[in-house]
C-alpha atoms as a PDB file:
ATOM      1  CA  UNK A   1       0.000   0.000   0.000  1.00  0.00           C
ATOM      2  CA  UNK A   2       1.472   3.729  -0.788  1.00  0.00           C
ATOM      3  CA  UNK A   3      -0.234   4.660   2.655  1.00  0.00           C
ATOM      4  CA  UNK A   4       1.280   1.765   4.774  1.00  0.00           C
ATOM      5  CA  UNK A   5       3.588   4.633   6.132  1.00  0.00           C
ATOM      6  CA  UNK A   6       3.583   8.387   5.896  1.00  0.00           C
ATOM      7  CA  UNK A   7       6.838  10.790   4.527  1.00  0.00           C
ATOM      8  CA  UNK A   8       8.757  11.081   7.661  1.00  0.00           C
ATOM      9  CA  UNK A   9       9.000  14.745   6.317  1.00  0.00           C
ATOM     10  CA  UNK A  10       5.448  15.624   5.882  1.00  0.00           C
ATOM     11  CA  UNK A  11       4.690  14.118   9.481  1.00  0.00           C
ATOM     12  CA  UNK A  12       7.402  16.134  11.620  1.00  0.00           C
ATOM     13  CA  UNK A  13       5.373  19.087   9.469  1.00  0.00           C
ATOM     14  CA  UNK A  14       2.028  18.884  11.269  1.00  0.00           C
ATOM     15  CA  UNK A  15       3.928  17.688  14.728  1.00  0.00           C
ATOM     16  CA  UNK A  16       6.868  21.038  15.019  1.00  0.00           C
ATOM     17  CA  UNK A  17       5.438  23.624  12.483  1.00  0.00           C
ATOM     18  CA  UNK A  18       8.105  26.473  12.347  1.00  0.00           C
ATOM     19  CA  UNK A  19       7.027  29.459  14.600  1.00  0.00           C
ATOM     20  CA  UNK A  20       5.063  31.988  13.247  1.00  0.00           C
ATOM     21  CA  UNK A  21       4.289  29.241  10.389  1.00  0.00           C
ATOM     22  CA  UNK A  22       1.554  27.439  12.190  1.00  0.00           C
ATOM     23  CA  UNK A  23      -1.174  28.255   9.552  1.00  0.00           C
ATOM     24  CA  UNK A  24       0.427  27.086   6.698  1.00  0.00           C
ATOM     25  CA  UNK A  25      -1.896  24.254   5.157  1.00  0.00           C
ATOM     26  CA  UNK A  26       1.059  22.550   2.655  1.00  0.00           C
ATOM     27  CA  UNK A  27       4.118  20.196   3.394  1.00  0.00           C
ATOM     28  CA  UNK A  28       5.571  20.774  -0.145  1.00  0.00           C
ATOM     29  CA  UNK A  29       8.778  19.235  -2.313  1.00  0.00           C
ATOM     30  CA  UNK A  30       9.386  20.226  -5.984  1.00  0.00           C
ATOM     31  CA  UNK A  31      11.678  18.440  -8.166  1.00  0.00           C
ATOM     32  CA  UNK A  32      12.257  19.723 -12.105  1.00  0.00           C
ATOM     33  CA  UNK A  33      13.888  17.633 -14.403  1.00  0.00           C
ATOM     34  CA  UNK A  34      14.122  16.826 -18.261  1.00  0.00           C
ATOM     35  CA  UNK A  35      10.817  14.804 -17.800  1.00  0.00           C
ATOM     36  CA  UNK A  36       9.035  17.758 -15.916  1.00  0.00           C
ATOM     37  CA  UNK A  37       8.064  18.421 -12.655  1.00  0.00           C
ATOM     38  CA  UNK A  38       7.257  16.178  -9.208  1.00  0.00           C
ATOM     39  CA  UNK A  39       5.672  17.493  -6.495  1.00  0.00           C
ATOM     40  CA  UNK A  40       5.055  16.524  -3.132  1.00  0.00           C
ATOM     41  CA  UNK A  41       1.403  18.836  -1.735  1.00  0.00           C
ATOM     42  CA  UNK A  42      -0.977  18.406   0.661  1.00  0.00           C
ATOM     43  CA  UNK A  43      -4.332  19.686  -0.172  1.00  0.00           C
ATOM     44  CA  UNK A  44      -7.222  20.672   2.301  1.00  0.00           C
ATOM     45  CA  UNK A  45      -9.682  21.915   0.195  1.00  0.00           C
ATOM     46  CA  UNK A  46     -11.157  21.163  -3.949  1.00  0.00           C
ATOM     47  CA  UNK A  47      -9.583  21.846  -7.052  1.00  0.00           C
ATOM     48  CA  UNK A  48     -11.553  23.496  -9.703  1.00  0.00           C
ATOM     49  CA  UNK A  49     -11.684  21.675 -13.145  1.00  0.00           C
ATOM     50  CA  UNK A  50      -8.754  22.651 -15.156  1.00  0.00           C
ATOM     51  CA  UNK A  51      -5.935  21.933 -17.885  1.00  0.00           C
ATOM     52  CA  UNK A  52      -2.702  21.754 -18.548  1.00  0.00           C
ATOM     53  CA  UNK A  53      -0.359  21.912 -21.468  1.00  0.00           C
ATOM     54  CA  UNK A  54       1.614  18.837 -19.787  1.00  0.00           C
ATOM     55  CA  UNK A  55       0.158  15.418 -19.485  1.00  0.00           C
ATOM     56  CA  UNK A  56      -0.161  14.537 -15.542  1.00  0.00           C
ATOM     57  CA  UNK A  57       0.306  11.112 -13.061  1.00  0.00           C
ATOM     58  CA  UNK A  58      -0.854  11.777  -9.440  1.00  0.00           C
ATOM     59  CA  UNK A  59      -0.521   9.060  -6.729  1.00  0.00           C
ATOM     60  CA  UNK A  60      -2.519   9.595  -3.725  1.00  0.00           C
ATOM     61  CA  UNK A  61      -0.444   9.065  -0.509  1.00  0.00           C
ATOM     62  CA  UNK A  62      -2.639   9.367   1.932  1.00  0.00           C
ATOM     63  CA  UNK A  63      -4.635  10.827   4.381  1.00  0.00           C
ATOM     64  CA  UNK A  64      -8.643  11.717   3.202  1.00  0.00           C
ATOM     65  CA  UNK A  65     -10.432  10.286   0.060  1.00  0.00           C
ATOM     66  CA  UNK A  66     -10.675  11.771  -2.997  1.00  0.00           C
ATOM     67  CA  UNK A  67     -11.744  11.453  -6.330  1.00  0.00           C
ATOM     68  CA  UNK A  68     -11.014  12.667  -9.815  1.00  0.00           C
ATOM     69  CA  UNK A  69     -13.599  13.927 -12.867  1.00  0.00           C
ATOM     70  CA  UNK A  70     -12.117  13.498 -16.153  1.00  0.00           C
ATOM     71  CA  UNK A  71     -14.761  13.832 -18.534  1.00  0.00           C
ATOM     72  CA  UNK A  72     -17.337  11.504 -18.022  1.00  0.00           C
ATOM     73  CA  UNK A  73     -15.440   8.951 -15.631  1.00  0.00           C
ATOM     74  CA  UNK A  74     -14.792   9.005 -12.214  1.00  0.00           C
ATOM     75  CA  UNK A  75     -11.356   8.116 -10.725  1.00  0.00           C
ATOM     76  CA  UNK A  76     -11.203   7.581  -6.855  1.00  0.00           C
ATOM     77  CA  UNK A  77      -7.864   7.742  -5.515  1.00  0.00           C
ATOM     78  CA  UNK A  78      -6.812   4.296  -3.766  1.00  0.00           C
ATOM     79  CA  UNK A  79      -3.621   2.524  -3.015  1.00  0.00           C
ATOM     80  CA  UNK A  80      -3.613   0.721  -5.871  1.00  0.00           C
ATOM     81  CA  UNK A  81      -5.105   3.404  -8.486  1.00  0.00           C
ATOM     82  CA  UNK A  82      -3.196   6.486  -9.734  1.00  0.00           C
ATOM     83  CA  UNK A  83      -4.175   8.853 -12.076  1.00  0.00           C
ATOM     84  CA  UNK A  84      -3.370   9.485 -15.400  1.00  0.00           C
ATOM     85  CA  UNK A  85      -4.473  12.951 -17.592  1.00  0.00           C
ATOM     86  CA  UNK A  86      -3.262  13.865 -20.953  1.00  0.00           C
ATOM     87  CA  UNK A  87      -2.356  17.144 -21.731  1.00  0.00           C
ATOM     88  CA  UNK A  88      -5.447  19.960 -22.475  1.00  0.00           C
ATOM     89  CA  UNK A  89      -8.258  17.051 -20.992  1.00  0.00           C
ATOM     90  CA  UNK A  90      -9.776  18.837 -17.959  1.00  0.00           C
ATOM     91  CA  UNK A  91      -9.665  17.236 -14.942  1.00  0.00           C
ATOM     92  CA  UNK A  92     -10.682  18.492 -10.769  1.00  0.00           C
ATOM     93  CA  UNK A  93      -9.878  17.098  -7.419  1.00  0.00           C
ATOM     94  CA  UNK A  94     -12.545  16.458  -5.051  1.00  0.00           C
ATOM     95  CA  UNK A  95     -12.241  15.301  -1.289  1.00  0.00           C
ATOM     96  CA  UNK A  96     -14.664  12.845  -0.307  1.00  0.00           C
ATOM     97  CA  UNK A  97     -14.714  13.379   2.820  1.00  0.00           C
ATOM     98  CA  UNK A  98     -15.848  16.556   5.145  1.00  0.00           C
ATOM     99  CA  UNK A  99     -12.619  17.244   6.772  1.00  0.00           C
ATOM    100  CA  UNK A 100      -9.227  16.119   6.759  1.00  0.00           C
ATOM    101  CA  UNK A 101      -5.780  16.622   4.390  1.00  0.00           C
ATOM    102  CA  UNK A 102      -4.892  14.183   1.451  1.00  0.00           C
ATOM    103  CA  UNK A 103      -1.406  13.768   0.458  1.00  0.00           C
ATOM    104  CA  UNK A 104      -0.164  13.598  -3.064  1.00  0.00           C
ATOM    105  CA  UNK A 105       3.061  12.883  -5.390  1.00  0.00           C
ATOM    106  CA  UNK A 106       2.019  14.359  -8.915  1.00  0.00           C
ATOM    107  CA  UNK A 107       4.064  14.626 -12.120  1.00  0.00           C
ATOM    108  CA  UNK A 108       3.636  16.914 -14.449  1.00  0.00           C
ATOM    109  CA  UNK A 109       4.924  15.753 -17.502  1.00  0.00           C
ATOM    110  CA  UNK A 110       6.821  17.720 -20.325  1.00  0.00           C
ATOM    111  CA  UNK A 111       4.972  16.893 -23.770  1.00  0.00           C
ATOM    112  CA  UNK A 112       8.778  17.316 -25.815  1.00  0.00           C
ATOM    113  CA  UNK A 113       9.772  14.601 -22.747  1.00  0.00           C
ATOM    114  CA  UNK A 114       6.728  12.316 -23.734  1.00  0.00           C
ATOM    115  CA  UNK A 115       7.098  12.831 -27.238  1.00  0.00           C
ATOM    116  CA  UNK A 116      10.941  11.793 -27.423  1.00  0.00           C
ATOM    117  CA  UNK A 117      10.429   8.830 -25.546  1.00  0.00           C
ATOM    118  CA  UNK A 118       7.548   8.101 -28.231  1.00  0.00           C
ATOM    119  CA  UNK A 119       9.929   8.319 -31.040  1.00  0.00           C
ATOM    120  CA  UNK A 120      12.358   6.359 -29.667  1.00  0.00           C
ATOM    121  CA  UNK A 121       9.943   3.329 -28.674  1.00  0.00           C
ATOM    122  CA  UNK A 122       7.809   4.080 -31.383  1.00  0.00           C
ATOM    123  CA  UNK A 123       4.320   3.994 -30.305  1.00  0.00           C
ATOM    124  CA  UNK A 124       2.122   6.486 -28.172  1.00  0.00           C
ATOM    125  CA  UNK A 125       3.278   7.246 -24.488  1.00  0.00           C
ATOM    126  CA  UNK A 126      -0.228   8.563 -24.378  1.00  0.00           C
ATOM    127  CA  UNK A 127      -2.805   7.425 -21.304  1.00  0.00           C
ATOM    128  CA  UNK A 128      -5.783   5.250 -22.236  1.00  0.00           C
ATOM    129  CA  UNK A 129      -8.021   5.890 -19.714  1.00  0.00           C
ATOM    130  CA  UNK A 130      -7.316   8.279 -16.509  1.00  0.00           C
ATOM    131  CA  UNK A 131      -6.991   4.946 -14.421  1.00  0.00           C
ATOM    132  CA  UNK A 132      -3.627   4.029 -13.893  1.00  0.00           C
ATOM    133  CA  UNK A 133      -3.687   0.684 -11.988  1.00  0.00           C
ATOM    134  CA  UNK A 134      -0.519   0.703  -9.466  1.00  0.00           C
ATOM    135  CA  UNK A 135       0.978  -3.042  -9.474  1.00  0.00           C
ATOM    136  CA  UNK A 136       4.255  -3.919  -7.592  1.00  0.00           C
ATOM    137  CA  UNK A 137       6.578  -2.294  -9.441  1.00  0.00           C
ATOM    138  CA  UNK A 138       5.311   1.199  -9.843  1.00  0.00           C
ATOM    139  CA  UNK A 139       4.363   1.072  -6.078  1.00  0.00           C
ATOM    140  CA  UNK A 140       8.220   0.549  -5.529  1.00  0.00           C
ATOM    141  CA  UNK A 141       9.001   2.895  -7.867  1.00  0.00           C
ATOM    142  CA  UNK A 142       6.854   5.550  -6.680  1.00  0.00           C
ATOM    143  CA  UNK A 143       8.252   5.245  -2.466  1.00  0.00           C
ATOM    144  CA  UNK A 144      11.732   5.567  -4.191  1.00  0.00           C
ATOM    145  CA  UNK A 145      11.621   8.956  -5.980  1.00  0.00           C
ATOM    146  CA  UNK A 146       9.309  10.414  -2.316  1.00  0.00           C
ATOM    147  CA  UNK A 147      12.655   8.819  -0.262  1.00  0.00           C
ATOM    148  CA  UNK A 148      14.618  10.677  -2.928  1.00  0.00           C
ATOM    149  CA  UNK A 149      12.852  13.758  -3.436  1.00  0.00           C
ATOM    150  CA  UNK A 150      12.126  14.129   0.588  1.00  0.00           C
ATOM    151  CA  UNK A 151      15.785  13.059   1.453  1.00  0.00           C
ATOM    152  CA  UNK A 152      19.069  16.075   1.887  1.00  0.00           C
ATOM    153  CA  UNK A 153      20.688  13.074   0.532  1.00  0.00           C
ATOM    154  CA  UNK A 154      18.797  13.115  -2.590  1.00  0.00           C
ATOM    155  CA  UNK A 155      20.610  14.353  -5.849  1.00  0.00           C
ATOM    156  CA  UNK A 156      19.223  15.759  -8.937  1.00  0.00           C
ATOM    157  CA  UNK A 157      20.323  13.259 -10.974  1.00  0.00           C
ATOM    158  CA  UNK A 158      19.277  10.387  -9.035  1.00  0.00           C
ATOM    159  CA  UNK A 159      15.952  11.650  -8.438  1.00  0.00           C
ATOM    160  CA  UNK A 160      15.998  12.347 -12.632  1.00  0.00           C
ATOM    161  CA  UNK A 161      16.848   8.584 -13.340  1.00  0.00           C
ATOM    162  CA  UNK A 162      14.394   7.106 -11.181  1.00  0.00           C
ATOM    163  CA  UNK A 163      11.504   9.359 -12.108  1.00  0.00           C
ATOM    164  CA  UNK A 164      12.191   8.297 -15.668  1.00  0.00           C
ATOM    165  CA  UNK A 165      12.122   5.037 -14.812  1.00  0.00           C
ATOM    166  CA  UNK A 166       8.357   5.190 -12.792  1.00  0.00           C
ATOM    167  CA  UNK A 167       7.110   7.236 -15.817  1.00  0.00           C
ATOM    168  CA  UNK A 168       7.789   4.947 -18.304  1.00  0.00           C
ATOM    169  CA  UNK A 169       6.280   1.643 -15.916  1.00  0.00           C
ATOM    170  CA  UNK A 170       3.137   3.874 -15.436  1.00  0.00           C
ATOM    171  CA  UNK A 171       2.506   4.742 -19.230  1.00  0.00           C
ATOM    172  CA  UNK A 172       3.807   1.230 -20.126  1.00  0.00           C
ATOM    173  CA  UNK A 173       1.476  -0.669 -17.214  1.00  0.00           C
ATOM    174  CA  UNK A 174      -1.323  -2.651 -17.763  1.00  0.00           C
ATOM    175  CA  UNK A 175      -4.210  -0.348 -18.793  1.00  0.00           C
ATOM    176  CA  UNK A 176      -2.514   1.822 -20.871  1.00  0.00           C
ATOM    177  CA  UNK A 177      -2.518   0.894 -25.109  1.00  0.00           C
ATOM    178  CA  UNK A 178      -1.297   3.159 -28.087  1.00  0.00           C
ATOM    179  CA  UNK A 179      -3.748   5.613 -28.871  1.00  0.00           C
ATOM    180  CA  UNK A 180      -2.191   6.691 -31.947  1.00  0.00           C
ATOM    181  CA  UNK A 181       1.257   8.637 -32.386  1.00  0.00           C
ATOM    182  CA  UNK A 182       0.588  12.018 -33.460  1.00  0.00           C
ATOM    183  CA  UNK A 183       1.387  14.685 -30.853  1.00  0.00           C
ATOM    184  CA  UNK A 184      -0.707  16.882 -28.780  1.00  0.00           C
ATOM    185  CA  UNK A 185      -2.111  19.201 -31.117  1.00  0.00           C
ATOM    186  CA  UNK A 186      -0.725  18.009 -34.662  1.00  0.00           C
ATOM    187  CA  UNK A 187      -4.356  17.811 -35.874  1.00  0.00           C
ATOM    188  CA  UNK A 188      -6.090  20.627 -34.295  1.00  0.00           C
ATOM    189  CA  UNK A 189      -8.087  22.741 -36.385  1.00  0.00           C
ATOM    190  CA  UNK A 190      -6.001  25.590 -37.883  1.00  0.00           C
ATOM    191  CA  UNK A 191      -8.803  27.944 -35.829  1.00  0.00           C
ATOM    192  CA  UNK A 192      -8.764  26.000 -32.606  1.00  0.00           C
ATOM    193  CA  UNK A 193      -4.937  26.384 -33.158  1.00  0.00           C
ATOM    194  CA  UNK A 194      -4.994  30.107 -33.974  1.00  0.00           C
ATOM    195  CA  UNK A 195      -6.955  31.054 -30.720  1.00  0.00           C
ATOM    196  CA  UNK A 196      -4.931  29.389 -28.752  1.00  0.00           C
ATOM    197  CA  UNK A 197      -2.119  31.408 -30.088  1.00  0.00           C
ATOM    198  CA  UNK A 198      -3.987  34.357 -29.326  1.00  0.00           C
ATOM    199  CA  UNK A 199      -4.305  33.419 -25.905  1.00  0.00           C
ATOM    200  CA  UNK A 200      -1.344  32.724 -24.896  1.00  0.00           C
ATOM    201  CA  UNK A 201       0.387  35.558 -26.598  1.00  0.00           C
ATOM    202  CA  UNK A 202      -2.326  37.938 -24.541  1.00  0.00           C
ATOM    203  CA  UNK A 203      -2.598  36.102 -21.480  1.00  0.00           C
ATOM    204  CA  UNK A 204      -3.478  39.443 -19.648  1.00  0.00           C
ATOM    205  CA  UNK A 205      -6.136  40.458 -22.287  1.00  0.00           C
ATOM    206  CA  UNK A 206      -9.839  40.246 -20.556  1.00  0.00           C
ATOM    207  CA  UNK A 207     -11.124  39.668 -23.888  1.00  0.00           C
ATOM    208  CA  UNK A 208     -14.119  37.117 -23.518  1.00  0.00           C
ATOM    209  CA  UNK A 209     -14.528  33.839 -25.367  1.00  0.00           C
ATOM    210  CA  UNK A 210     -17.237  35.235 -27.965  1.00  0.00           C
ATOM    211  CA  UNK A 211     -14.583  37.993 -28.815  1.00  0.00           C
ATOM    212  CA  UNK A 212     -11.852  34.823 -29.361  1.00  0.00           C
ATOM    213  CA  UNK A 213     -14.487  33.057 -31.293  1.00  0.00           C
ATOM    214  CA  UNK A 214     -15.251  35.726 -32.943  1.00  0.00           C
ATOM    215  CA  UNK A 215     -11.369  36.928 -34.065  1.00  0.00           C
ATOM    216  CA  UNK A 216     -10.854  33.525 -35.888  1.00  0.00           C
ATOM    217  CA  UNK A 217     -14.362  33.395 -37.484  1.00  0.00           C
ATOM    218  CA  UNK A 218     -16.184  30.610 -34.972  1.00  0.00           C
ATOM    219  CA  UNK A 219     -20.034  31.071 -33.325  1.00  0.00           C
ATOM    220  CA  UNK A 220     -19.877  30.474 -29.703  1.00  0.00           C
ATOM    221  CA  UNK A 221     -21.198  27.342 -30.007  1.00  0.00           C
ATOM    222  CA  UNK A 222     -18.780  25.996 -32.498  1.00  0.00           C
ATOM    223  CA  UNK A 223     -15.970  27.441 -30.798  1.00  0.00           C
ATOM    224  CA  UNK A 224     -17.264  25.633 -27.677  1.00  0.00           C
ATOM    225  CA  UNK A 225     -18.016  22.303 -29.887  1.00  0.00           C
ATOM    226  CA  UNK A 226     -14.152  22.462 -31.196  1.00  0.00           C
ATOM    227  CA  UNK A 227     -12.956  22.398 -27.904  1.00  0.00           C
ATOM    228  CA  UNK A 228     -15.183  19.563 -26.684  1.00  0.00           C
ATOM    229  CA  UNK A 229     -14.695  17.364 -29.862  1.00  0.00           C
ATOM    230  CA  UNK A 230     -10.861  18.694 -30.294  1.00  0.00           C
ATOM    231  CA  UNK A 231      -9.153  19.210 -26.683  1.00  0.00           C
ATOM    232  CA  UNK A 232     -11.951  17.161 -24.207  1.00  0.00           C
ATOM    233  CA  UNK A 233     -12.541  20.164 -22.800  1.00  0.00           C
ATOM    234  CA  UNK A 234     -14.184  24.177 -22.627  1.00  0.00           C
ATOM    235  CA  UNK A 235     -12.355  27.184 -24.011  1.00  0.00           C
ATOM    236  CA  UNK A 236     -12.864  28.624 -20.392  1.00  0.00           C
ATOM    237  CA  UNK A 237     -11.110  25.981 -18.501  1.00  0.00           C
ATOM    238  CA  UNK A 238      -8.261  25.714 -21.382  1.00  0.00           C
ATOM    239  CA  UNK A 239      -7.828  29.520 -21.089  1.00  0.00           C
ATOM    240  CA  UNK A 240      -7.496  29.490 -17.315  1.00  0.00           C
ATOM    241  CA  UNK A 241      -4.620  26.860 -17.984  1.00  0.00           C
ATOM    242  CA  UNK A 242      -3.136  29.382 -20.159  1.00  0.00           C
ATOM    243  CA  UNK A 243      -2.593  31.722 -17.222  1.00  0.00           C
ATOM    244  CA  UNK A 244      -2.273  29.514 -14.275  1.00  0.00           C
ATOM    245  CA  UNK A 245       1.040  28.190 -16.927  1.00  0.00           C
ATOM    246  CA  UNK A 246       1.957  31.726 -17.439  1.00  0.00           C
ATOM    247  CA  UNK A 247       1.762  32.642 -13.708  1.00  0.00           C
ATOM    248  CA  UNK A 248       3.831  29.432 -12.727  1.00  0.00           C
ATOM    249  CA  UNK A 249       6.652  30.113 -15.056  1.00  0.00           C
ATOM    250  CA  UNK A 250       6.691  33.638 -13.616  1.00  0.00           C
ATOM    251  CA  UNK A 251       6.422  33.351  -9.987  1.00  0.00           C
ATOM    252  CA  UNK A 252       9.441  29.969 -10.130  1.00  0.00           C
ATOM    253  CA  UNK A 253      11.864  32.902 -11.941  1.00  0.00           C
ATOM    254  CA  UNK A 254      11.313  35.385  -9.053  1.00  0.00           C
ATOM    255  CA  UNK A 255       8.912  37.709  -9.743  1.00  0.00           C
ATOM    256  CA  UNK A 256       6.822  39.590  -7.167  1.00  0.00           C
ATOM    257  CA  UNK A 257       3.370  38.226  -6.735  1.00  0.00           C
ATOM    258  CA  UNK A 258       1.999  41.378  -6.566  1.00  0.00           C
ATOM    259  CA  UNK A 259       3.542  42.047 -10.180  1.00  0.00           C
ATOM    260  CA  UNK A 260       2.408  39.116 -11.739  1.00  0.00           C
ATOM    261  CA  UNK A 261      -1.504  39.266 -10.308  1.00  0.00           C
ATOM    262  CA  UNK A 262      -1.252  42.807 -12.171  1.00  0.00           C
ATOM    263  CA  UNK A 263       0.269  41.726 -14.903  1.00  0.00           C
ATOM    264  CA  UNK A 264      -2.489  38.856 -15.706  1.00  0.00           C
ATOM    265  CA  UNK A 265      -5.231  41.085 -15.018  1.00  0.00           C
ATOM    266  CA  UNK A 266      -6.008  40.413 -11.871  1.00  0.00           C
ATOM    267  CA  UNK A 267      -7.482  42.954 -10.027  1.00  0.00           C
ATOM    268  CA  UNK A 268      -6.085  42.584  -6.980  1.00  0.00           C
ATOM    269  CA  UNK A 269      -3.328  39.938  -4.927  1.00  0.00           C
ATOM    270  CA  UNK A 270      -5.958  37.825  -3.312  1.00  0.00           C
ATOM    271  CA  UNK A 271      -8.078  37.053  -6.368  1.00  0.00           C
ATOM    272  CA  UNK A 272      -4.757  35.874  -7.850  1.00  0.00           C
ATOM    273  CA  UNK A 273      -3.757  34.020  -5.148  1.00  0.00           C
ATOM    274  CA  UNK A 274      -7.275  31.887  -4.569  1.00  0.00           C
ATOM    275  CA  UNK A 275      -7.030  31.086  -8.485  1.00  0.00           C
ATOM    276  CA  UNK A 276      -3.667  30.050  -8.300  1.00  0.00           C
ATOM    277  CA  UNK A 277      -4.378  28.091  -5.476  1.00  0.00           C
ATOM    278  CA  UNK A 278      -7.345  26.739  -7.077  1.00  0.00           C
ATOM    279  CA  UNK A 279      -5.807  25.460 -10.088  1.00  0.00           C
ATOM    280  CA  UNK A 280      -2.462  24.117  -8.552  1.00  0.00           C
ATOM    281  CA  UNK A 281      -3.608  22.943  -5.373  1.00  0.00           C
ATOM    282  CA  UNK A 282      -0.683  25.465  -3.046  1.00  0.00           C
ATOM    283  CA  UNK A 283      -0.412  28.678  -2.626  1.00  0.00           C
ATOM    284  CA  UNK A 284       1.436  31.132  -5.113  1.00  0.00           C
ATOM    285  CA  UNK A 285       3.905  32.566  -1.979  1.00  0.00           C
ATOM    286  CA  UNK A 286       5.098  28.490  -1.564  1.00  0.00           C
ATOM    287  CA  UNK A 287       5.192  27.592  -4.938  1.00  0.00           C
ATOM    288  CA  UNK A 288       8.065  30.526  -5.211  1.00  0.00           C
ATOM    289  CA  UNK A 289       9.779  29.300  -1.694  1.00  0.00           C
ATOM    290  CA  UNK A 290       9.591  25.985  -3.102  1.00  0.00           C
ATOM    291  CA  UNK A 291      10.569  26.399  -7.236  1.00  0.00           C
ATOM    292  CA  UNK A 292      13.565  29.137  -6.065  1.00  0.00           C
ATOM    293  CA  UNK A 293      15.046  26.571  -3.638  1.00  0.00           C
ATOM    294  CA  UNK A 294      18.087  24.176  -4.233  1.00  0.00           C
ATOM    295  CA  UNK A 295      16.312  20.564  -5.723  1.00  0.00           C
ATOM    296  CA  UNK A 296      14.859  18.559  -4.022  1.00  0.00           C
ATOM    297  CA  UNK A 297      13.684  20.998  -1.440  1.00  0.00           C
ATOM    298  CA  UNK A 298      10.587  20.794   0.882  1.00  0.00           C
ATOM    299  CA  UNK A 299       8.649  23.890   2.593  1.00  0.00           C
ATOM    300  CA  UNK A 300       7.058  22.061   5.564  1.00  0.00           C
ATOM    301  CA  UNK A 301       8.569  25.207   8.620  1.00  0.00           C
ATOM    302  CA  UNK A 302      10.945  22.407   9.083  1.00  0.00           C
ATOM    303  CA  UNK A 303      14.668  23.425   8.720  1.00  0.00           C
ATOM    304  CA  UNK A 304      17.276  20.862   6.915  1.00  0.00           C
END
């Protein structure tokens, strides 16, 4: 079972939070390699649907139950059931239970990363279905990289090698099948395509989703049917991706929050901060302790 026994980490956490730090809801670790990014949260509270431009593996450690909406099918969480998005299909978190903290290890997985390792085994490293069934190997796998990640002895590169190697058991396990072997997005319709360039190169711009549609010659409700048939998911939730991504890659390379709420259109700090936290599952002030500290690192109040 993944929850036989908890991070020694995450535990000292809730037992000796640092003074002054007693609020803070998160034990947190961040690890970025070639493949992506792992990270180590805790989560108290929903996540709305959303989307990323990276496909995505959470394991659930521990702690309360919850469950996963991708599309039409449920996923709950389990010791022996991970789960497994593609990149752009919208996905939530919700806790099933009234009260209590869930652990998780997620990956967030680079699409050049996926599509490399693609080429060179020649097939489709996409996910079949979102559940990823966690046999022996993958459940060994998985306690490696958390004693690697949560460990000072941990380096980058051996945390890279045997992330790789959990990666490639999970996409190569028993549920998954090839799906085809075009990338993400190869196929898209040249106006699905150039709205989503229009997005992301105006990531602050308010304009609404009628005025998008509108710009590359779509009704609402095609634009909307695009996105459903297309990307498994609505312009709205694909457009929030688009600045939760933009807001990430900002706040890891230092910037002030305060700047980059503005700077997305935000109207003020602490609507930016509840959609970041929304969307990511932490807090936009530990996602920066966390991404701007040597790897692996953990913010748990707890000094190495």
């Amino acid at each position: 079972m993944l929850v036989a026994q908890r991070p020694r980490h995450a535990e000292q956490s809730r037992q000796a939070p640092h003074e002054g730090d007693k609020t803070m809801a998160e034990a947190y670790a961040l690890h970025e390699g070639a493949f992506g990014t792992a990270i180590v949260l805790e989560s108290r509270a929903n996540l709305v649907a959303h989307a990323h431009s990276e496909s995505q593996l959470a394991f659930w450690l521990g702690g309360a139950r919850a469950c996963a909406h991708v599309g039409a099918q449920t996923v709950e969480y389990g010791e022996n059931i991970a789960l497994g998005v593609n990149a752009l299909e919208a996905h939530d978190m919700v806790l099933l239970e009234d009260q209590g903290v869930c652990l998780f290890l997620v990956f967030m997985l680079s699409q050049r990363w996926l599509e490399s390792r693609a080429r060179a085994k020649n097939r489709s490293l996409r996910f079949a279905a979102p559940r990823v069934f966690i046999d022996a190997a993958l459940r060994r796998s998985c306690w490696k990289v958390l004693d690697l990640m949560l460990s000072a002895q941990g380096s980058r590169p051996a945390v890279d090698d045997e992330v790789e190697r959990l990666l490639e058991v999970a996409i190569d396990g028993p549920v998954q099948e090839s799906v085809g072997t075009d990338p993400v997005g190869a196929m898209l319709d040249p106006r699905l395509r150039s709205a989503i360039a229009h997005m992301r190169e105006n990531v602050a711009d308010p304009a609404s989703i009628e005025a998008i549609a509108a710009r590359v010659g779509l009704s609402r409700s095609h634009f909307f049917a695009l996105f459903r048939d297309q990307l498994h998911t609505t312009p709205q939730v694909f457009w929030s991706g688009v600045r939760v991504e933009e807001a990430m890659r900002r706040v890891a390379a230092g910037a002030a929050l305060t700047d980059v709420a503005l700077d997305l259109g935000f109207t003020a700090p602490g609507n930016f901060s509840r959609f970041f936290k929304e969307h990511t599952g932490v807090s936009p002030s530990i996602f920066k302790r966390a991404a701007q500290g040597a790897s692996p690192v953990t913010v748990t109040g707890i000094p190495r």
